[in-house]
Protein backbone atom coordinates (compact mmCIF):
# COMPACT_ATOMS: atom_id res chain seq x y z
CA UNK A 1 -8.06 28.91 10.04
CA UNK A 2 -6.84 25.31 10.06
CA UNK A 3 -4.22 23.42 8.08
CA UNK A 4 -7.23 21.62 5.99
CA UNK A 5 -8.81 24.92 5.28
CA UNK A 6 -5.72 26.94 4.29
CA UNK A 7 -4.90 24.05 2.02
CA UNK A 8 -8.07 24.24 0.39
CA UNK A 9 -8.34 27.85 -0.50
CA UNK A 10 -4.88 27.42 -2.10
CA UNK A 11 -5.75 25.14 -4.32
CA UNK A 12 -6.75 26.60 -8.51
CA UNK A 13 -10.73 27.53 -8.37
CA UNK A 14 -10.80 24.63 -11.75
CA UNK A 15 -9.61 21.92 -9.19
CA UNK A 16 -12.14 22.92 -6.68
CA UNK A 17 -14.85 22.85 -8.89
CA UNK A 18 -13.83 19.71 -10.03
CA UNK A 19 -13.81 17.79 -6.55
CA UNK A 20 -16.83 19.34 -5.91
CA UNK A 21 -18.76 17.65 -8.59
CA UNK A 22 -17.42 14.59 -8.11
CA UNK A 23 -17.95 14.34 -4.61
CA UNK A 24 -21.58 15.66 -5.38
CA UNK A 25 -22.23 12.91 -7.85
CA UNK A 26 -20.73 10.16 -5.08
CA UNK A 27 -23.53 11.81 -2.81
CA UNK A 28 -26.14 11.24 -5.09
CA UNK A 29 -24.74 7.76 -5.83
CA UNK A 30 -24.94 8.39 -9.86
CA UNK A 31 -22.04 9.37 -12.32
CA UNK A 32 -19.35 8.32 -10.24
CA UNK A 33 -18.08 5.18 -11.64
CA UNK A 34 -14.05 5.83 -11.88
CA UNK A 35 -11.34 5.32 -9.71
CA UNK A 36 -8.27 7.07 -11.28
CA UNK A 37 -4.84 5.26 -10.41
CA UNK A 38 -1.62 5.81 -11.04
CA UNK A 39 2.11 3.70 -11.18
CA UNK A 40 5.11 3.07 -11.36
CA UNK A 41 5.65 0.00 -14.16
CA UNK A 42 6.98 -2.82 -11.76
CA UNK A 43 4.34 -2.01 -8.76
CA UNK A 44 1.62 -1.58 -12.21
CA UNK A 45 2.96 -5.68 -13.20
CA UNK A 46 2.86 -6.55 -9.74
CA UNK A 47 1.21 -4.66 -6.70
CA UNK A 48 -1.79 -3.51 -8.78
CA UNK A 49 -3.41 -6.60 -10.85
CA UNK A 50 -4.12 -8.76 -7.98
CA UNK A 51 -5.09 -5.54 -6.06
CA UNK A 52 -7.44 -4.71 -8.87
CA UNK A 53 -9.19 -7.81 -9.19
CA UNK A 54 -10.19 -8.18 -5.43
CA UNK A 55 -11.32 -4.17 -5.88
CA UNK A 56 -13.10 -5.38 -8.39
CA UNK A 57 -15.49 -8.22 -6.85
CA UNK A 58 -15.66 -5.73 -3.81
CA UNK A 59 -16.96 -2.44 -5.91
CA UNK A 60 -18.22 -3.85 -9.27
CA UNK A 61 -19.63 -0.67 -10.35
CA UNK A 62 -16.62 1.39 -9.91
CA UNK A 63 -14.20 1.14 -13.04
CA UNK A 64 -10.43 1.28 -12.73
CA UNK A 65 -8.67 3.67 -14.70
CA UNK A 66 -5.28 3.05 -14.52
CA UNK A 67 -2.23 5.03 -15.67
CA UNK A 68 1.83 3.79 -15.55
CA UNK A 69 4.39 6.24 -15.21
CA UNK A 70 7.52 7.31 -13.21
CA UNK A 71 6.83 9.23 -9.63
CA UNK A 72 7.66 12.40 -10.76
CA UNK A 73 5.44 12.65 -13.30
CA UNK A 74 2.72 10.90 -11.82
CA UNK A 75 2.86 13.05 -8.52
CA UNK A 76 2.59 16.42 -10.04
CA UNK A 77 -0.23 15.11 -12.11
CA UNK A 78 -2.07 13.65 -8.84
CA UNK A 79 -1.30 16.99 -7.11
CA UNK A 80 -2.89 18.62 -9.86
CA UNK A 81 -6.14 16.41 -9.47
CA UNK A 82 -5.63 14.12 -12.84
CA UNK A 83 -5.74 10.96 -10.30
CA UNK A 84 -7.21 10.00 -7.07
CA UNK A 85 -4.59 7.87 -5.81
CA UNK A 86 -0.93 7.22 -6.94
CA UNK A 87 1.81 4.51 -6.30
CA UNK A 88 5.01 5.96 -6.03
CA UNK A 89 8.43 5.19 -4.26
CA UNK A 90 11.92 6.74 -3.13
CA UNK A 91 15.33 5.61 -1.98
CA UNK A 92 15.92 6.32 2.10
CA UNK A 93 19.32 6.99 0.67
CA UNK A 94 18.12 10.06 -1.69
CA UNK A 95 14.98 11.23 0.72
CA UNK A 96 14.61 15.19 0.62
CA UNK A 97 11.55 16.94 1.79
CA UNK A 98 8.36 15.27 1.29
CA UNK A 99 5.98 16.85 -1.54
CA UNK A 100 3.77 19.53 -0.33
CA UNK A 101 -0.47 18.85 -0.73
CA UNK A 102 0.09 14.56 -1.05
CA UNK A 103 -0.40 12.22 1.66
CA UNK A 104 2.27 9.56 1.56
CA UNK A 105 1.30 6.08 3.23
CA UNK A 106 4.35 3.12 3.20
CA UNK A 107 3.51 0.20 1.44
CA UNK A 108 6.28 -1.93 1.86
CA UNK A 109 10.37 -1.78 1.70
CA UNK A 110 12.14 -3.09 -1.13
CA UNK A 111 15.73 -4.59 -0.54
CA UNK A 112 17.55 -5.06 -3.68
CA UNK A 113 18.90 -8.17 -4.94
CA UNK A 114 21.46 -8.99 -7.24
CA UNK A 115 21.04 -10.40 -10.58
CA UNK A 116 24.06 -12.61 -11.59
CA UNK A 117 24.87 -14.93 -14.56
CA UNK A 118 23.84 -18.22 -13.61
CA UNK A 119 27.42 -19.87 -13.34
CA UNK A 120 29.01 -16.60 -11.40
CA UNK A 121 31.38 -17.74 -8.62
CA UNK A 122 28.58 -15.40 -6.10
CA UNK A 123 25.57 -17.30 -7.73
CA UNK A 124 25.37 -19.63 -4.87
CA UNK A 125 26.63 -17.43 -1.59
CA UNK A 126 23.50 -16.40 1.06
CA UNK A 127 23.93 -12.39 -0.13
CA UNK A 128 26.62 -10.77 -1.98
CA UNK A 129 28.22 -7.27 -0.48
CA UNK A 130 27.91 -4.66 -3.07
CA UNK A 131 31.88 -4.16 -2.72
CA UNK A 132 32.24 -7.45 -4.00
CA UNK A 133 30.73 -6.35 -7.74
CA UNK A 134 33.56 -3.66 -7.89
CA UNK A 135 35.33 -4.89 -10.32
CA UNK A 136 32.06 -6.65 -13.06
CA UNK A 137 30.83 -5.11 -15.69
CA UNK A 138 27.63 -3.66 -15.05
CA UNK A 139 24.15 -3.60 -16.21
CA UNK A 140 22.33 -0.70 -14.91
CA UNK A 141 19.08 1.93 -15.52
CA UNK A 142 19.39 5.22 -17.56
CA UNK A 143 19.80 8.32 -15.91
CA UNK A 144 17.27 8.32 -13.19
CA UNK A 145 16.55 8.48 -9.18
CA UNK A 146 17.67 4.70 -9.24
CA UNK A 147 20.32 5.31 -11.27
CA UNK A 148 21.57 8.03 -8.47
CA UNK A 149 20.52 5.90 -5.72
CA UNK A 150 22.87 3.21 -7.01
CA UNK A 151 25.66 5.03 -8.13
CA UNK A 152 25.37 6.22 -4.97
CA UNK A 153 25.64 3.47 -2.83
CA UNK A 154 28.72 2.03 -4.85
CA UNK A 155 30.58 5.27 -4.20
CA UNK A 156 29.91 4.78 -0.02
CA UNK A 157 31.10 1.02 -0.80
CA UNK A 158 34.36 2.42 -2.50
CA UNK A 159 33.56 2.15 -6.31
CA UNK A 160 32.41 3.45 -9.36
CA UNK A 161 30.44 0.96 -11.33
CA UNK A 162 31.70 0.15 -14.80
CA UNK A 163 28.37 0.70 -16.74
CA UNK A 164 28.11 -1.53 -20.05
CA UNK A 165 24.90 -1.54 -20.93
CA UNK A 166 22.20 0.95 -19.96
CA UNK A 167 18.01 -0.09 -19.59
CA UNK A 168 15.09 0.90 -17.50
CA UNK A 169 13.55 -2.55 -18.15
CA UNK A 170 14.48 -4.78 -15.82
CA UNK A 171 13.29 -8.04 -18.36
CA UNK A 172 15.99 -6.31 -20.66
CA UNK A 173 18.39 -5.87 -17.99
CA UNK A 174 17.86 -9.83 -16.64
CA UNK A 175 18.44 -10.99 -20.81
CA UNK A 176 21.77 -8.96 -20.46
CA UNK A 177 22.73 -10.49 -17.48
CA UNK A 178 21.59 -14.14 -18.89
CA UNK A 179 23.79 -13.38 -22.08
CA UNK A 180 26.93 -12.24 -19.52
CA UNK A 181 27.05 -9.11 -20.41
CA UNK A 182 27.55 -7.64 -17.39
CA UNK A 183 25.69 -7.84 -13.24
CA UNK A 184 22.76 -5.93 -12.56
CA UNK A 185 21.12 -4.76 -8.70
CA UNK A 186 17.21 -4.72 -9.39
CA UNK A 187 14.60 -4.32 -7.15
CA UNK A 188 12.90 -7.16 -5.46
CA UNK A 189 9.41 -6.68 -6.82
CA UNK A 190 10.84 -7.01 -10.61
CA UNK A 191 11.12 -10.48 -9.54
CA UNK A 192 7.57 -11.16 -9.31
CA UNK A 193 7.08 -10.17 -12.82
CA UNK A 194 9.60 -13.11 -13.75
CA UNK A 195 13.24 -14.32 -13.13
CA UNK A 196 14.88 -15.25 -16.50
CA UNK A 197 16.84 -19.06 -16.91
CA UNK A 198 20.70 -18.07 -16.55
CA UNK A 199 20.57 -15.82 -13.89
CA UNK A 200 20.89 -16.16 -10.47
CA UNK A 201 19.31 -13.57 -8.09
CA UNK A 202 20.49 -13.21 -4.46
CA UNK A 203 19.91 -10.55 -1.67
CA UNK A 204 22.26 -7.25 -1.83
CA UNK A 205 23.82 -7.83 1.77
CA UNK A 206 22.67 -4.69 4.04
CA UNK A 207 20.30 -2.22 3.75
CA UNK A 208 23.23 0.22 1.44
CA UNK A 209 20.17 -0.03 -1.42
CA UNK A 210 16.63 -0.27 -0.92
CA UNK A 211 13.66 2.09 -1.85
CA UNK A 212 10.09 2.13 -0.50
CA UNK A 213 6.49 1.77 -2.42
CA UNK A 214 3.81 4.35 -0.61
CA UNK A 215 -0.03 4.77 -1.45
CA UNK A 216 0.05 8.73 -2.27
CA UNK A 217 -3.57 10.69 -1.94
CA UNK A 218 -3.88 14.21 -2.18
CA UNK A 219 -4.27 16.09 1.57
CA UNK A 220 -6.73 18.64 0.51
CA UNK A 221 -9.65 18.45 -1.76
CA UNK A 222 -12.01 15.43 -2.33
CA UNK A 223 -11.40 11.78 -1.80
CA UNK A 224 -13.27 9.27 -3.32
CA UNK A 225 -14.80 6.28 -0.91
CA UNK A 226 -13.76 3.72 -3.41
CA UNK A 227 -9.83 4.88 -2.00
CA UNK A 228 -10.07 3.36 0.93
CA UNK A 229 -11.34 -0.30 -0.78
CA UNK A 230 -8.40 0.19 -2.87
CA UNK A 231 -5.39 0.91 -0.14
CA UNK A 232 -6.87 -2.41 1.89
CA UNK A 233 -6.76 -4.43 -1.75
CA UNK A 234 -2.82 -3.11 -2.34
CA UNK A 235 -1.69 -4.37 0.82
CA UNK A 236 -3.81 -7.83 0.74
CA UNK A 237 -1.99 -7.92 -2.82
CA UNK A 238 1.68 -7.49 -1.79
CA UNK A 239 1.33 -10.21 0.02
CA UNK A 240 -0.14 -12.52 -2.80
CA UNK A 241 3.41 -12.14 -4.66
CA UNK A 242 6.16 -14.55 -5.58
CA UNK A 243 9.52 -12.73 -5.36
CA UNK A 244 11.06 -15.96 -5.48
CA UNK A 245 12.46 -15.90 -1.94
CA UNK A 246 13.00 -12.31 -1.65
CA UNK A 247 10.49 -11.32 0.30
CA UNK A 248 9.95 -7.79 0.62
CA UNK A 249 10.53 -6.10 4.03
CA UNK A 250 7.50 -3.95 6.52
CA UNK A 251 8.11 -0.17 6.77
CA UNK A 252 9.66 0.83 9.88
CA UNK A 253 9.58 4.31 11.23
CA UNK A 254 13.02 5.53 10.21
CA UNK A 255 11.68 5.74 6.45
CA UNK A 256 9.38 8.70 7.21
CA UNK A 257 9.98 12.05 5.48
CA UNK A 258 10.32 10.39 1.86
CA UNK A 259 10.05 10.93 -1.52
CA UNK A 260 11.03 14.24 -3.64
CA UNK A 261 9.09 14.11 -6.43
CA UNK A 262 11.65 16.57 -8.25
């Protein structure tokens, strides 16, 4: 028996039956007029709209449902058959074993940047080493894989941040900075959404923090045809975005074996 087929009989007899009926009505070209996405909030501002609207002129008939939420919920739901197709990401820095049963295909690579107060004395250098923010005040997420991923790479760079203020919103966490409350490392692609006046944002020198976006699909079961439209819309979108001169990097090959959804 092959890979395919012992993945099949594994999975529950309800999630079976399911793919079988909607692969049966995309057969018969009636009832199947939903694409079910998932993702993460910044890649749901960003990635996804202009993605959605090209998908859109391209398979009018098919209906978006769309659903934000972090990776590790989003995964386990998509590996339970809730959505077709998920956008997800991890930090090279973090990587464990990739999830069993999902597909992972790279997007792109986000390099940080660093959001500074306007008049900061690194506002204007070409990219600021994390080792110089040792000693700021700091502006970061809540408890969270970014939240380890960046506490992370301050310890390698011979720190522990001094955390002020704590938000998963990066619009929050660019007012804080603005208002001088403290320095913030955001990703790229929160920059598309909108860089606030009174902050200056400048590339995190190195590669010490970055994380990568992947298209997820489920290995076994059924896969809708209106996937495939999708994954070629994402990646015309990513390059439709403004990340005001921090443009987001290709995936090489030494970012494979990604993303623990745990």
């Amino acid at each position: 028996m092959d890979a395919a087929s012992e993945g099949e009989r594994s999975r529950p007899g309800a999630l079976r039956l399911a793919d079988a009926e909607r692969e049966l009505a995309e057969t018969a070209r009636v009832g199947l007029n939903q694409l079910r996405v998932a993702a993460f909030a910044t890649a749901a501002a960003t990635v996804l709209p202009p993605a959605a609207g090209l998908f859109r002129e391209q398979m009018p008939t098919v209906e978006l449902a769309v659903t934000e939420g972090d990776p590790g919920d989003t995964l386990a739901a998509l590996h339970a058959g809730d959505h077709d197709v998920a956008l997800a990401y991890d930090y090279p820095v973090l990587s464990g074993p990739g999830p069993d049963g999902l597909e992972l295909e790279p997007l792109f690579v986000d390099q940080m940047c660093v959001a500074l107060p306007a008049e900061h004395p690194l506002a204007g250098v070409d990219a600021v080493p994390l080792s110089a923010l040792a000693y700021e005040p700091w502006c970061a997420p809540h408890h969270s894989v970014c939240r380890d991923a960046l506490d992370l790479a301050c310890r390698t760079a011979g720190f522990t941040p001094r955390i002020v203020s704590e938000t998963n919103d990066y619009m929050v966490m660019q007012g804080l900075v603005a208002a001088r409350v403290g320095v913030a490392v955001m990703p790229r692609l929160a920059t598309a959404i909108a860089v606030r006046p009174g902050i200056a944002v400048r590339p995190l020198l190195g590669d010490v923090l970055e994380r990568v976006t992947f298209i997820v699909t489920r290995t076994a079961g059924y896969r809708p045809a209106a996937v495939s439209t999708l994954r070629a819309a994402l990646i015309h979108g990513v390059g439709l975005l403004d990340t005001h001169g921090l443009a987001l990097e290709p995936f090489e090959s030494e970012h494979t074996g990604l993303l623990n959804p745990a």
